[in-house]
PDBML (XML) file of the C-alpha atoms, coordinates in Angstrom:
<?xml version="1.0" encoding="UTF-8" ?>
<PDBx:datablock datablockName="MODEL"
   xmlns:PDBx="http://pdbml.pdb.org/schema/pdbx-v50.xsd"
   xmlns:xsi="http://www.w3.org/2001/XMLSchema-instance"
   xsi:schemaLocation="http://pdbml.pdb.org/schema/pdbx-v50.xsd pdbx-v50.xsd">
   <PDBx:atom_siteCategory>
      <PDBx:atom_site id="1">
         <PDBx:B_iso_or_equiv>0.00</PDBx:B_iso_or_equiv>
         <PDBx:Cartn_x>108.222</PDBx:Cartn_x>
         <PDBx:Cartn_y>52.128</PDBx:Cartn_y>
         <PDBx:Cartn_z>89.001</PDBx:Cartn_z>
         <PDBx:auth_asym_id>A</PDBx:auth_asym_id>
         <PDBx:auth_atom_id>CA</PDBx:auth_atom_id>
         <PDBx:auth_comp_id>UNK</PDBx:auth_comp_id>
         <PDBx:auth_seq_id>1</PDBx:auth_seq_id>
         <PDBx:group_PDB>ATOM</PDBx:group_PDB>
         <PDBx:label_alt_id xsi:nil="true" />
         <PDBx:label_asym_id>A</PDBx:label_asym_id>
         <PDBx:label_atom_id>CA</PDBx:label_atom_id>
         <PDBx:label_comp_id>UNK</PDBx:label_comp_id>
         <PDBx:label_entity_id>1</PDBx:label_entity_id>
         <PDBx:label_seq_id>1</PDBx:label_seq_id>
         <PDBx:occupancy>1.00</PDBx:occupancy>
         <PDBx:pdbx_PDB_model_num>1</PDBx:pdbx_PDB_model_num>
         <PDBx:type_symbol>C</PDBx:type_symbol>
      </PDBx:atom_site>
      <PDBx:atom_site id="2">
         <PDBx:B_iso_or_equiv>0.00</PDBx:B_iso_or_equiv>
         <PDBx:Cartn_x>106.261</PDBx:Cartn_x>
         <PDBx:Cartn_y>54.024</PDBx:Cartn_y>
         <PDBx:Cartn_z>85.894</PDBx:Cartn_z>
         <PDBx:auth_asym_id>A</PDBx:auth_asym_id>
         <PDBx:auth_atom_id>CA</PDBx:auth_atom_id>
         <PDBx:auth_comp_id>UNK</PDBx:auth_comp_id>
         <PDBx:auth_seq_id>2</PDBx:auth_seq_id>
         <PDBx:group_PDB>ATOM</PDBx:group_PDB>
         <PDBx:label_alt_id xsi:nil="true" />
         <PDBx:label_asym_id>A</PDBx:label_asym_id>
         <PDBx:label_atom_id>CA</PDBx:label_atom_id>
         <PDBx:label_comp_id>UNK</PDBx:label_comp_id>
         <PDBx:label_entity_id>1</PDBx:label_entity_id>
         <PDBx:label_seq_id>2</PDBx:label_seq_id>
         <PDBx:occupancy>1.00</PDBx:occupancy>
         <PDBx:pdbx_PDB_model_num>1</PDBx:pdbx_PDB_model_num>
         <PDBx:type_symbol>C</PDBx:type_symbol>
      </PDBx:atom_site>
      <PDBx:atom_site id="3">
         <PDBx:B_iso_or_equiv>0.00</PDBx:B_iso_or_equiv>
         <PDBx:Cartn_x>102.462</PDBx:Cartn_x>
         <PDBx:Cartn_y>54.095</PDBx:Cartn_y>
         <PDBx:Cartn_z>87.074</PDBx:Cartn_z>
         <PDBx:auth_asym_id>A</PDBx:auth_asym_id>
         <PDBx:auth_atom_id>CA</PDBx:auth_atom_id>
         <PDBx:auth_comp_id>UNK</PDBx:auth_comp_id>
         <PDBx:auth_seq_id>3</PDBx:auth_seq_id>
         <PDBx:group_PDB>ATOM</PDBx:group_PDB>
         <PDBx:label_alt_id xsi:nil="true" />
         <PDBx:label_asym_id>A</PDBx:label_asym_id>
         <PDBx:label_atom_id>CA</PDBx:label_atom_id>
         <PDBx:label_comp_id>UNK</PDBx:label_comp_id>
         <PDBx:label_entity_id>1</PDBx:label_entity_id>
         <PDBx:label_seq_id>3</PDBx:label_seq_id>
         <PDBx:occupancy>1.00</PDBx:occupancy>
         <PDBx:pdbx_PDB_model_num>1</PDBx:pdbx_PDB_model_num>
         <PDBx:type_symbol>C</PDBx:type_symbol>
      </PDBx:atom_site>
      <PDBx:atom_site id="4">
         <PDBx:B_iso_or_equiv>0.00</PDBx:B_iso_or_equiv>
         <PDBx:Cartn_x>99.368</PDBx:Cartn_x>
         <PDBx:Cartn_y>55.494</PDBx:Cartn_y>
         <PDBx:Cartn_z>85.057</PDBx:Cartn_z>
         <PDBx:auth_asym_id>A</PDBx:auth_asym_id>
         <PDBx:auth_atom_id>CA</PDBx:auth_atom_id>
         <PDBx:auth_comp_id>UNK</PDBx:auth_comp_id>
         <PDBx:auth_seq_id>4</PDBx:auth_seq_id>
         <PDBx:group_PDB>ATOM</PDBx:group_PDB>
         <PDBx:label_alt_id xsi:nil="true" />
         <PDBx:label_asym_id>A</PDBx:label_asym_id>
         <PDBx:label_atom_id>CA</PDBx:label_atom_id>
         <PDBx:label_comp_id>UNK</PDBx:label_comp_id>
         <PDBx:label_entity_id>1</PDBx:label_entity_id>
         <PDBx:label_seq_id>4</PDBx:label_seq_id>
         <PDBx:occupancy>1.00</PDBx:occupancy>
         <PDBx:pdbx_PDB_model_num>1</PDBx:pdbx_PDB_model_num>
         <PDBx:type_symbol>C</PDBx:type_symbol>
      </PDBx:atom_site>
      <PDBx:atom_site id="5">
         <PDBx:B_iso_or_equiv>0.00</PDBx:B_iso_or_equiv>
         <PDBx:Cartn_x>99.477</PDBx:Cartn_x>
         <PDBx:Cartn_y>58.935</PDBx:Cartn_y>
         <PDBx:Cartn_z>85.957</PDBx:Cartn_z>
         <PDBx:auth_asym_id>A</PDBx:auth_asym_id>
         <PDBx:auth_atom_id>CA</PDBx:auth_atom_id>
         <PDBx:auth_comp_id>UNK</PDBx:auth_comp_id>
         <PDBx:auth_seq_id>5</PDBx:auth_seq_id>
         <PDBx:group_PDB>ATOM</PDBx:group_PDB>
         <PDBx:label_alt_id xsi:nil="true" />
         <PDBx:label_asym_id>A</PDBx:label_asym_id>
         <PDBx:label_atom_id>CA</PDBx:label_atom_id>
         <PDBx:label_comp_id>UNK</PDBx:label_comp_id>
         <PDBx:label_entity_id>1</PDBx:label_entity_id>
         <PDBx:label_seq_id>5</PDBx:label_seq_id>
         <PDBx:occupancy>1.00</PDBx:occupancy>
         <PDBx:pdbx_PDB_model_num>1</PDBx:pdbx_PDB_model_num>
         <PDBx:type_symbol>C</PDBx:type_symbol>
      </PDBx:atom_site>
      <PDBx:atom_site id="6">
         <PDBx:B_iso_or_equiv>0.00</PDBx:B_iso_or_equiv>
         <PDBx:Cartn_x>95.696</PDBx:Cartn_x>
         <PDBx:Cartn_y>58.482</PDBx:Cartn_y>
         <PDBx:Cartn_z>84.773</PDBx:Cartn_z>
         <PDBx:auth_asym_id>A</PDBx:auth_asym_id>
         <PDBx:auth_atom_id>CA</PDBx:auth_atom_id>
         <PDBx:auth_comp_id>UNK</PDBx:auth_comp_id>
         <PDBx:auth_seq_id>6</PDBx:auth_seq_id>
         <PDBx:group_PDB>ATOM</PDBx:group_PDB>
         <PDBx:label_alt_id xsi:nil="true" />
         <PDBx:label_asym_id>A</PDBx:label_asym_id>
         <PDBx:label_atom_id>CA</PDBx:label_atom_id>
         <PDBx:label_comp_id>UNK</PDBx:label_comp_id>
         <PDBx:label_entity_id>1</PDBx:label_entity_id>
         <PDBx:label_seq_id>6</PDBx:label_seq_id>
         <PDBx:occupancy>1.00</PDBx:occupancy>
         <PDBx:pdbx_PDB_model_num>1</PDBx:pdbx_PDB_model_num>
         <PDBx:type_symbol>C</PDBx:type_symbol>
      </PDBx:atom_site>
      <PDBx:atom_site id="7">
         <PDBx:B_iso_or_equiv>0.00</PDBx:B_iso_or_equiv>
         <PDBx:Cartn_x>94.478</PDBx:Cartn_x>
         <PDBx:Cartn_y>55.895</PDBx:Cartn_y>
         <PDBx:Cartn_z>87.117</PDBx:Cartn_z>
         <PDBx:auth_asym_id>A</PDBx:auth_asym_id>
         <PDBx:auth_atom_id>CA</PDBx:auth_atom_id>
         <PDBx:auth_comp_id>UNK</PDBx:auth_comp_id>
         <PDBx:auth_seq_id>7</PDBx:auth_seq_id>
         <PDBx:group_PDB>ATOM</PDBx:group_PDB>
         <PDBx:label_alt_id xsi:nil="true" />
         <PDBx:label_asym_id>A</PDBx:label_asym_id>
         <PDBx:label_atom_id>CA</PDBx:label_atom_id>
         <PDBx:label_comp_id>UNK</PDBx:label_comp_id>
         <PDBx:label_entity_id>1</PDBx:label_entity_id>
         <PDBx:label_seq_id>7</PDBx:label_seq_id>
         <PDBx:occupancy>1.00</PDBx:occupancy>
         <PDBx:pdbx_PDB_model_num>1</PDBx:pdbx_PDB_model_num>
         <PDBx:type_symbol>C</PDBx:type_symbol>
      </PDBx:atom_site>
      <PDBx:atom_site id="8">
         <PDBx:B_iso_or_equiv>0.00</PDBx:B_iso_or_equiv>
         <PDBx:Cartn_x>97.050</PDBx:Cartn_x>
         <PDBx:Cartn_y>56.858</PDBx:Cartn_y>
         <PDBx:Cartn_z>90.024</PDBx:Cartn_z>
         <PDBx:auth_asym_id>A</PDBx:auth_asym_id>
         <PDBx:auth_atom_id>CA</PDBx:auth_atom_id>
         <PDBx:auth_comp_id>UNK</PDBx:auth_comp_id>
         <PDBx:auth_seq_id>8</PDBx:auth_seq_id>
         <PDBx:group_PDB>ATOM</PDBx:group_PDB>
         <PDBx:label_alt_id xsi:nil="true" />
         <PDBx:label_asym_id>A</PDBx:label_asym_id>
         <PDBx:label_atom_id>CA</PDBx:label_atom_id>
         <PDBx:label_comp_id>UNK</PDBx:label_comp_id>
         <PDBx:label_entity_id>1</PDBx:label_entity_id>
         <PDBx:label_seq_id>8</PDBx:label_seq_id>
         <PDBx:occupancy>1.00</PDBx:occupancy>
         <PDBx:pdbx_PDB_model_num>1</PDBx:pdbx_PDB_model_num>
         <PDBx:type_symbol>C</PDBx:type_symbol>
      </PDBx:atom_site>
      <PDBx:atom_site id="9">
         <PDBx:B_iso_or_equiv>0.00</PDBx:B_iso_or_equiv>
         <PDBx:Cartn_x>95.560</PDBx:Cartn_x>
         <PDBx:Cartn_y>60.159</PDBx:Cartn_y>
         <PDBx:Cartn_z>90.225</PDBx:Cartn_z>
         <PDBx:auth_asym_id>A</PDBx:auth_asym_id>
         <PDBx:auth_atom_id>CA</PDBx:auth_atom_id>
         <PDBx:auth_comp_id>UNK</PDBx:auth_comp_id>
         <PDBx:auth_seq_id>9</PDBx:auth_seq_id>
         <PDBx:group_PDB>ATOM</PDBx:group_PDB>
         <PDBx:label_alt_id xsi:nil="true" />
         <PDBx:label_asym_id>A</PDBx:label_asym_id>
         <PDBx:label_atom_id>CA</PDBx:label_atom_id>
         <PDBx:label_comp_id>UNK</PDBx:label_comp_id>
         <PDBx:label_entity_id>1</PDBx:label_entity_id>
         <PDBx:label_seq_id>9</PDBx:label_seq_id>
         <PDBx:occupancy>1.00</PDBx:occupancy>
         <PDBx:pdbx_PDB_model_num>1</PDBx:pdbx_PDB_model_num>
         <PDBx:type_symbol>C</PDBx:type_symbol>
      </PDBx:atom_site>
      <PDBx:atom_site id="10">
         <PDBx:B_iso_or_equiv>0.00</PDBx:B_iso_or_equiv>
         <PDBx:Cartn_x>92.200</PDBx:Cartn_x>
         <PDBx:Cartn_y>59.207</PDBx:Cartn_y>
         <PDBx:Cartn_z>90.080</PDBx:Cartn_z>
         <PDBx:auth_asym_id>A</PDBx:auth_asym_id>
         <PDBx:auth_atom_id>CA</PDBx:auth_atom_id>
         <PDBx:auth_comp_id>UNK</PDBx:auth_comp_id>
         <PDBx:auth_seq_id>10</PDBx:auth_seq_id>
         <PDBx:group_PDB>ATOM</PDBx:group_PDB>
         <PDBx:label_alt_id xsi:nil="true" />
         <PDBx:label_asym_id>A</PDBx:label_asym_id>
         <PDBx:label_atom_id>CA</PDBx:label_atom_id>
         <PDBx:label_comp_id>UNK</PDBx:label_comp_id>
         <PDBx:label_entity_id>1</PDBx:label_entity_id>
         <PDBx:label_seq_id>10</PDBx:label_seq_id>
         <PDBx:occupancy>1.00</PDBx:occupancy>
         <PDBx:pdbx_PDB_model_num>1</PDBx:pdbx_PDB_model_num>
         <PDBx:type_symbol>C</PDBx:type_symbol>
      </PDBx:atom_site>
      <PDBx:atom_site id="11">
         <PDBx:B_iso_or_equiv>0.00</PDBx:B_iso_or_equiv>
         <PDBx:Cartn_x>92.063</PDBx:Cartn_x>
         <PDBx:Cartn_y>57.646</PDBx:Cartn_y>
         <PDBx:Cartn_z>93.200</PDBx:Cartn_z>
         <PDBx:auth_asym_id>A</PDBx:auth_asym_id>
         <PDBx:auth_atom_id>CA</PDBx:auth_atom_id>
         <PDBx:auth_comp_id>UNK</PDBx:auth_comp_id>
         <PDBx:auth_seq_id>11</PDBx:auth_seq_id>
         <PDBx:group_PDB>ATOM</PDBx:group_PDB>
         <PDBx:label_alt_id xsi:nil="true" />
         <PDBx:label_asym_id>A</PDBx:label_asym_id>
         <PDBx:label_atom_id>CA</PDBx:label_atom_id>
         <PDBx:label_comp_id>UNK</PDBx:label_comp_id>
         <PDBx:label_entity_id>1</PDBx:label_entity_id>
         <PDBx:label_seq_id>11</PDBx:label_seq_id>
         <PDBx:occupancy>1.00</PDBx:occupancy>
         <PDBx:pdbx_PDB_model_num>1</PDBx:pdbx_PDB_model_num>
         <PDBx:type_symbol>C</PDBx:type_symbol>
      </PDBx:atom_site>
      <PDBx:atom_site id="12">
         <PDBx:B_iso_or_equiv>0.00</PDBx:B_iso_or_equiv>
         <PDBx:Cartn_x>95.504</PDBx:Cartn_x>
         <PDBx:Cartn_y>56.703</PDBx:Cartn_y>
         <PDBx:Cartn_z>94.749</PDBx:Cartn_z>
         <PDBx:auth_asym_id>A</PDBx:auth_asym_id>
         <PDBx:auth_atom_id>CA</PDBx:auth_atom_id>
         <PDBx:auth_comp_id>UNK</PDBx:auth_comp_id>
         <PDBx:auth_seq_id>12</PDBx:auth_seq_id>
         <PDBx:group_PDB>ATOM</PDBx:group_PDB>
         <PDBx:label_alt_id xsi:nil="true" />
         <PDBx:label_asym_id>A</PDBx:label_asym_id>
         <PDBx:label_atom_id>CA</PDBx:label_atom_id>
         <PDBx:label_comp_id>UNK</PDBx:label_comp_id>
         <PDBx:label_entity_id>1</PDBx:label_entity_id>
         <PDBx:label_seq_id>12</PDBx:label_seq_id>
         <PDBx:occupancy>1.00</PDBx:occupancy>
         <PDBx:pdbx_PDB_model_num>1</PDBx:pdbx_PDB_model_num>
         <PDBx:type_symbol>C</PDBx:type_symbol>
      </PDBx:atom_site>
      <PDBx:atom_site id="13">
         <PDBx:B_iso_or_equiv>0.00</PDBx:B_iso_or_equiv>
         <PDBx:Cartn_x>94.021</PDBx:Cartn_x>
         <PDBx:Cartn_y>55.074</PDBx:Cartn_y>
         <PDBx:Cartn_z>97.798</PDBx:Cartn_z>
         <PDBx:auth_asym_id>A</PDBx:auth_asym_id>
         <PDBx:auth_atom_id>CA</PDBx:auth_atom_id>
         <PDBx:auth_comp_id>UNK</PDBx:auth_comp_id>
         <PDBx:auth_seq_id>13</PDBx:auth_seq_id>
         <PDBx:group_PDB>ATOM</PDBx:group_PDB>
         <PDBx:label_alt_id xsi:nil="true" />
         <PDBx:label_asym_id>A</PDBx:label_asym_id>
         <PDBx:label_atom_id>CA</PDBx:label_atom_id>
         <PDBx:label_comp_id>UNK</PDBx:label_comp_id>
         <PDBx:label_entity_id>1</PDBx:label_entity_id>
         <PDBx:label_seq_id>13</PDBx:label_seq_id>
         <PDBx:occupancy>1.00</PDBx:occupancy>
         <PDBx:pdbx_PDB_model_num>1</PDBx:pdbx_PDB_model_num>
         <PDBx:type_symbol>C</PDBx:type_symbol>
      </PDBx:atom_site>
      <PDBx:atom_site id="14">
         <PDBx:B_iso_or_equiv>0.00</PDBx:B_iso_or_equiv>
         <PDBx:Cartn_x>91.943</PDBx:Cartn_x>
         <PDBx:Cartn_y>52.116</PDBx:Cartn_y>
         <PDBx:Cartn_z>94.899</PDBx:Cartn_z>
         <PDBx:auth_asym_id>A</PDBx:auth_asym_id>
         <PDBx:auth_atom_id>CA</PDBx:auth_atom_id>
         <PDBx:auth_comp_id>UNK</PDBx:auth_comp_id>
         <PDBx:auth_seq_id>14</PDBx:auth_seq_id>
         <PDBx:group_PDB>ATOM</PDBx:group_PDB>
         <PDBx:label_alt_id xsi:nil="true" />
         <PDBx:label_asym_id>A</PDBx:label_asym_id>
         <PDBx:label_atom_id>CA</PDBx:label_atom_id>
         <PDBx:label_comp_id>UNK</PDBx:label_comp_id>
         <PDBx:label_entity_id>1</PDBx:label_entity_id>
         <PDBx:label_seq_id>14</PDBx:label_seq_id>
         <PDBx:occupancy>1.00</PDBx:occupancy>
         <PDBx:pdbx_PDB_model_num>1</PDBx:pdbx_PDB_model_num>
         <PDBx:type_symbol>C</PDBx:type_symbol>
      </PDBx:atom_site>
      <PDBx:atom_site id="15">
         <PDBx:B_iso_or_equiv>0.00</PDBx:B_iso_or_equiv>
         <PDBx:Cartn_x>95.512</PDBx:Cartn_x>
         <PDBx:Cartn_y>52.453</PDBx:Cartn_y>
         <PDBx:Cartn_z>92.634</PDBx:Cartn_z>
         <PDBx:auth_asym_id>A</PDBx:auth_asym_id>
         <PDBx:auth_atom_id>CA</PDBx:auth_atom_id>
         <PDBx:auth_comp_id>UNK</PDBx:auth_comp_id>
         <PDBx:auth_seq_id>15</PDBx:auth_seq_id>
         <PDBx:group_PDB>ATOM</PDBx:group_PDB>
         <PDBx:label_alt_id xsi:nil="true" />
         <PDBx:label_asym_id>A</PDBx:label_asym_id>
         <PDBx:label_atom_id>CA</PDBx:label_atom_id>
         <PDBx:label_comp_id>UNK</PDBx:label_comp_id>
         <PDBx:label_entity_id>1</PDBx:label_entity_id>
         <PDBx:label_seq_id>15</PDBx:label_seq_id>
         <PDBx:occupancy>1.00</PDBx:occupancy>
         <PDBx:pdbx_PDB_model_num>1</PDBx:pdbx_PDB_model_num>
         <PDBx:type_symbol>C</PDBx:type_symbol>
      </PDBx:atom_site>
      <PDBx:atom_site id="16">
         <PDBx:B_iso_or_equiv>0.00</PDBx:B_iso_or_equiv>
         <PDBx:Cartn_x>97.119</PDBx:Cartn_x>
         <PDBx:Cartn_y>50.663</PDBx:Cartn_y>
         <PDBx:Cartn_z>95.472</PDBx:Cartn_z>
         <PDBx:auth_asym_id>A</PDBx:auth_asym_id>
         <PDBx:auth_atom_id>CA</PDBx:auth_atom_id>
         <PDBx:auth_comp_id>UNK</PDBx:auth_comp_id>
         <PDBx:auth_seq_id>16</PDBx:auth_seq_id>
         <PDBx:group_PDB>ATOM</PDBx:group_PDB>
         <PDBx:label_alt_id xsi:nil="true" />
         <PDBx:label_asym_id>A</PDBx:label_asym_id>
         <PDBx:label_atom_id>CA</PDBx:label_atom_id>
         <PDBx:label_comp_id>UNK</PDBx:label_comp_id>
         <PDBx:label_entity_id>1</PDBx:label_entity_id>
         <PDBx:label_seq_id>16</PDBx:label_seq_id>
         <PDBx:occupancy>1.00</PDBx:occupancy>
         <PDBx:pdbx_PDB_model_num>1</PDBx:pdbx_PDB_model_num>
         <PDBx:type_symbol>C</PDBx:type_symbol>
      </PDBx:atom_site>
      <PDBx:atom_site id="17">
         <PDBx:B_iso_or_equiv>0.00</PDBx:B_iso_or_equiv>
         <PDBx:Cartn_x>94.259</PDBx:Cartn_x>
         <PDBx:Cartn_y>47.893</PDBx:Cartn_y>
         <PDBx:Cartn_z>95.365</PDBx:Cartn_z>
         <PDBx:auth_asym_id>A</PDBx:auth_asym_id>
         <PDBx:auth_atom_id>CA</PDBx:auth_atom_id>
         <PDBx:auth_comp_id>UNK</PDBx:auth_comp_id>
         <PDBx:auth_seq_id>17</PDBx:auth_seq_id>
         <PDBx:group_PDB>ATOM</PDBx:group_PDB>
         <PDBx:label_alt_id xsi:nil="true" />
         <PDBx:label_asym_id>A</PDBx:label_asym_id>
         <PDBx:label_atom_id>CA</PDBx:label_atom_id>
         <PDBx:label_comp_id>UNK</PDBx:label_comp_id>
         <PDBx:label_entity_id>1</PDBx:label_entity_id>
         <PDBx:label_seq_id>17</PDBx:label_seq_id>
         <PDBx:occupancy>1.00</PDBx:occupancy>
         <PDBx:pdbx_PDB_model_num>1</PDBx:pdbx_PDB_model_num>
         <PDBx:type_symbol>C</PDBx:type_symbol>
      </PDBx:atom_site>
      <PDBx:atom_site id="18">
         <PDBx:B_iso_or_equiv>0.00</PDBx:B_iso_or_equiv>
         <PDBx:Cartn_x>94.097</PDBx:Cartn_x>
         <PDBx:Cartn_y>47.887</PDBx:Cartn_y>
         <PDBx:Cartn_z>91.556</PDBx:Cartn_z>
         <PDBx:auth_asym_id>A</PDBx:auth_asym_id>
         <PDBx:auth_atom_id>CA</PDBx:auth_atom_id>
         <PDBx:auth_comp_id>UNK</PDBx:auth_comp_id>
         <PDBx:auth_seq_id>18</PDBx:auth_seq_id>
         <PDBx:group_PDB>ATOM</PDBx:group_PDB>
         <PDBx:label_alt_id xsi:nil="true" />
         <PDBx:label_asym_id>A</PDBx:label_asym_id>
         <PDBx:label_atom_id>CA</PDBx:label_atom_id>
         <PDBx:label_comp_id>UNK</PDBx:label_comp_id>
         <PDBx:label_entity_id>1</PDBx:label_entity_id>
         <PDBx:label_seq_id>18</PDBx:label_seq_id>
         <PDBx:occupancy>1.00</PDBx:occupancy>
         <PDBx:pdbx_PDB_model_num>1</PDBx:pdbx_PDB_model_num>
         <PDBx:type_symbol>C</PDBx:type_symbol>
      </PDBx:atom_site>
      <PDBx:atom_site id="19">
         <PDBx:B_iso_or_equiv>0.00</PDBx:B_iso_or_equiv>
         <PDBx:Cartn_x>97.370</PDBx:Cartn_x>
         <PDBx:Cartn_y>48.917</PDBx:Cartn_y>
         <PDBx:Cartn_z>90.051</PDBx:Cartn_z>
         <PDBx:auth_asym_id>A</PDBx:auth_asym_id>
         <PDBx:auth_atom_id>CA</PDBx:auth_atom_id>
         <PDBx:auth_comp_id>UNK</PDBx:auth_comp_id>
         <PDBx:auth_seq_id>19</PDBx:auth_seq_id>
         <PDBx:group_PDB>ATOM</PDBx:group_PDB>
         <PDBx:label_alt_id xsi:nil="true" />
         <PDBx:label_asym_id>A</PDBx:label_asym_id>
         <PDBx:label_atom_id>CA</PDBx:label_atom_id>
         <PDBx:label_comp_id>UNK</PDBx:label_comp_id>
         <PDBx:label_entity_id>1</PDBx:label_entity_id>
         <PDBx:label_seq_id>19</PDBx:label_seq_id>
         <PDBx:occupancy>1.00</PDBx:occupancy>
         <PDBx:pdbx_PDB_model_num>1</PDBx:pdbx_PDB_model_num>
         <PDBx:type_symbol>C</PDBx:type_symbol>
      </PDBx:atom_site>
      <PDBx:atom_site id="20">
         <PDBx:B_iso_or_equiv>0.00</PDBx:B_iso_or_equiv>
         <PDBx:Cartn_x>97.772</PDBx:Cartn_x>
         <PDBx:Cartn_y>49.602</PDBx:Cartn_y>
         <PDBx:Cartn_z>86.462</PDBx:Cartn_z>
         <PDBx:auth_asym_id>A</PDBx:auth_asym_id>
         <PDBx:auth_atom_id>CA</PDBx:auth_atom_id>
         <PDBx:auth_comp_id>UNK</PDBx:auth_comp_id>
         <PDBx:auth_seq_id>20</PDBx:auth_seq_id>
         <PDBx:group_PDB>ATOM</PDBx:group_PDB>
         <PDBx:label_alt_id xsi:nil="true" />
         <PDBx:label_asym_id>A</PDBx:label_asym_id>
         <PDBx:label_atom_id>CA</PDBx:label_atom_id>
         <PDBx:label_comp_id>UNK</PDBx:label_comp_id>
         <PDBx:label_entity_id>1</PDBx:label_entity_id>
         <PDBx:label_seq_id>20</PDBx:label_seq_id>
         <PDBx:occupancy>1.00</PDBx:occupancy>
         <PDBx:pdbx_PDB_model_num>1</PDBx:pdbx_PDB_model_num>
         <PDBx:type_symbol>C</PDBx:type_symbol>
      </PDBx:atom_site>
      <PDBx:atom_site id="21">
         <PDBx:B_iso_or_equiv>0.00</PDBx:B_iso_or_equiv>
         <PDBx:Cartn_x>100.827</PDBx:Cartn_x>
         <PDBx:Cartn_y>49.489</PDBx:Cartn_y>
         <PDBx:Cartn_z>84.599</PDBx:Cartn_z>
         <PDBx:auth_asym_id>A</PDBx:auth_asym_id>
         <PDBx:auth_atom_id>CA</PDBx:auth_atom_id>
         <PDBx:auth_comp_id>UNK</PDBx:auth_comp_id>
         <PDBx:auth_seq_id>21</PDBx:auth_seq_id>
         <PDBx:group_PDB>ATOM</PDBx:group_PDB>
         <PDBx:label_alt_id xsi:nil="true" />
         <PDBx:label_asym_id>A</PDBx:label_asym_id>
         <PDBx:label_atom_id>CA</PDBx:label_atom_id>
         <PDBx:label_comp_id>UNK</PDBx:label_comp_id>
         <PDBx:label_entity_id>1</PDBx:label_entity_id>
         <PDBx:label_seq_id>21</PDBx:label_seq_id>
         <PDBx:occupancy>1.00</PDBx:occupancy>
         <PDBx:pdbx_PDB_model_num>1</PDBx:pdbx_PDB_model_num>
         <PDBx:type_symbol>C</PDBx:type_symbol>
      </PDBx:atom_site>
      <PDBx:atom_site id="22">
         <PDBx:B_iso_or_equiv>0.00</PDBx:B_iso_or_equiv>
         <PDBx:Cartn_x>102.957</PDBx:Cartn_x>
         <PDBx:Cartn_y>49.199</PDBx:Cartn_y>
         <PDBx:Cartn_z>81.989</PDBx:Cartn_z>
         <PDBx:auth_asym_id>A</PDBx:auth_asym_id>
         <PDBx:auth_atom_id>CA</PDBx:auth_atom_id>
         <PDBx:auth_comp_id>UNK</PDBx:auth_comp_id>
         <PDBx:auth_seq_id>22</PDBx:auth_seq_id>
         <PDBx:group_PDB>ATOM</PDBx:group_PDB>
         <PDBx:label_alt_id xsi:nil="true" />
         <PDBx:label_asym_id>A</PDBx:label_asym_id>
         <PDBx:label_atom_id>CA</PDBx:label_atom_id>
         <PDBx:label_comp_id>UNK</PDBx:label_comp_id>
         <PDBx:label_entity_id>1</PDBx:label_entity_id>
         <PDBx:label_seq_id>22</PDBx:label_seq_id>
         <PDBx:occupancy>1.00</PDBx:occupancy>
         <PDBx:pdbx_PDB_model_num>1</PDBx:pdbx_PDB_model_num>
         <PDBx:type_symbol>C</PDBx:type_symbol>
      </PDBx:atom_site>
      <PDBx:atom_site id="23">
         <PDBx:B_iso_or_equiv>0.00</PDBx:B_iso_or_equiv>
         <PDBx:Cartn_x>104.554</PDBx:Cartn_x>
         <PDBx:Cartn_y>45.727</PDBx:Cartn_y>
         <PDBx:Cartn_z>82.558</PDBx:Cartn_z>
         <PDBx:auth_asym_id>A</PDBx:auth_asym_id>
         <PDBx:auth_atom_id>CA</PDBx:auth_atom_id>
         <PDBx:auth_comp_id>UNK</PDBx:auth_comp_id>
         <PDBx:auth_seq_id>23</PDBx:auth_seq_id>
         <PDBx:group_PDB>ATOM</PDBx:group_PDB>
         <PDBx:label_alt_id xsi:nil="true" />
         <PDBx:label_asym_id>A</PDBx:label_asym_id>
         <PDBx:label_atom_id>CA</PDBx:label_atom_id>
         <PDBx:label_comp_id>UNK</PDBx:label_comp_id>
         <PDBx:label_entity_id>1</PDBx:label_entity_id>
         <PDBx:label_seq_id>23</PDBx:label_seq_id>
         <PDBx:occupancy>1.00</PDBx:occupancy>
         <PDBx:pdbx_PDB_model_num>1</PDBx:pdbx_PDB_model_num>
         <PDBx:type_symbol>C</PDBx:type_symbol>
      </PDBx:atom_site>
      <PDBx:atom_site id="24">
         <PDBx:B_iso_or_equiv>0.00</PDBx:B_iso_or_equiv>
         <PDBx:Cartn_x>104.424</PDBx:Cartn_x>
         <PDBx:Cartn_y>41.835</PDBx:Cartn_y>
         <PDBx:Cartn_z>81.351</PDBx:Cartn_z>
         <PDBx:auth_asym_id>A</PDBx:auth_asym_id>
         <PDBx:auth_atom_id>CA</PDBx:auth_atom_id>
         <PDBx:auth_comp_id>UNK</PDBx:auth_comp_id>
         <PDBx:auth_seq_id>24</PDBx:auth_seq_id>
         <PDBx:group_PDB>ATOM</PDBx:group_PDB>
         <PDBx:label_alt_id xsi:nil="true" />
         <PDBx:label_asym_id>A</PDBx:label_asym_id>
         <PDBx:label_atom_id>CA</PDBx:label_atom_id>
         <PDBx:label_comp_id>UNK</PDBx:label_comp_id>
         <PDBx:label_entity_id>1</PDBx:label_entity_id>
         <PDBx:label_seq_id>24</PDBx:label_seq_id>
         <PDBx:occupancy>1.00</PDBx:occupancy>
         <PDBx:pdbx_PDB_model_num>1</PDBx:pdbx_PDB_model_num>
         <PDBx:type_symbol>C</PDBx:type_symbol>
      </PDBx:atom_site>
   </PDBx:atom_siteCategory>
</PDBx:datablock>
């Protein structure tokens, strides 16, 4: 699955609360 590299890397721990995308 394509993730933000941005917002992954940020803080993957929140990503996984708060994903962002690409998708519908």
């Amino acid at each position: 699955h394509l993730v933000s590299p941005t917002a992954y890397q940020a803080d993957p721990v929140a990503f996984a609360q708060n994903p962002v995308g690409s998708g519908a």
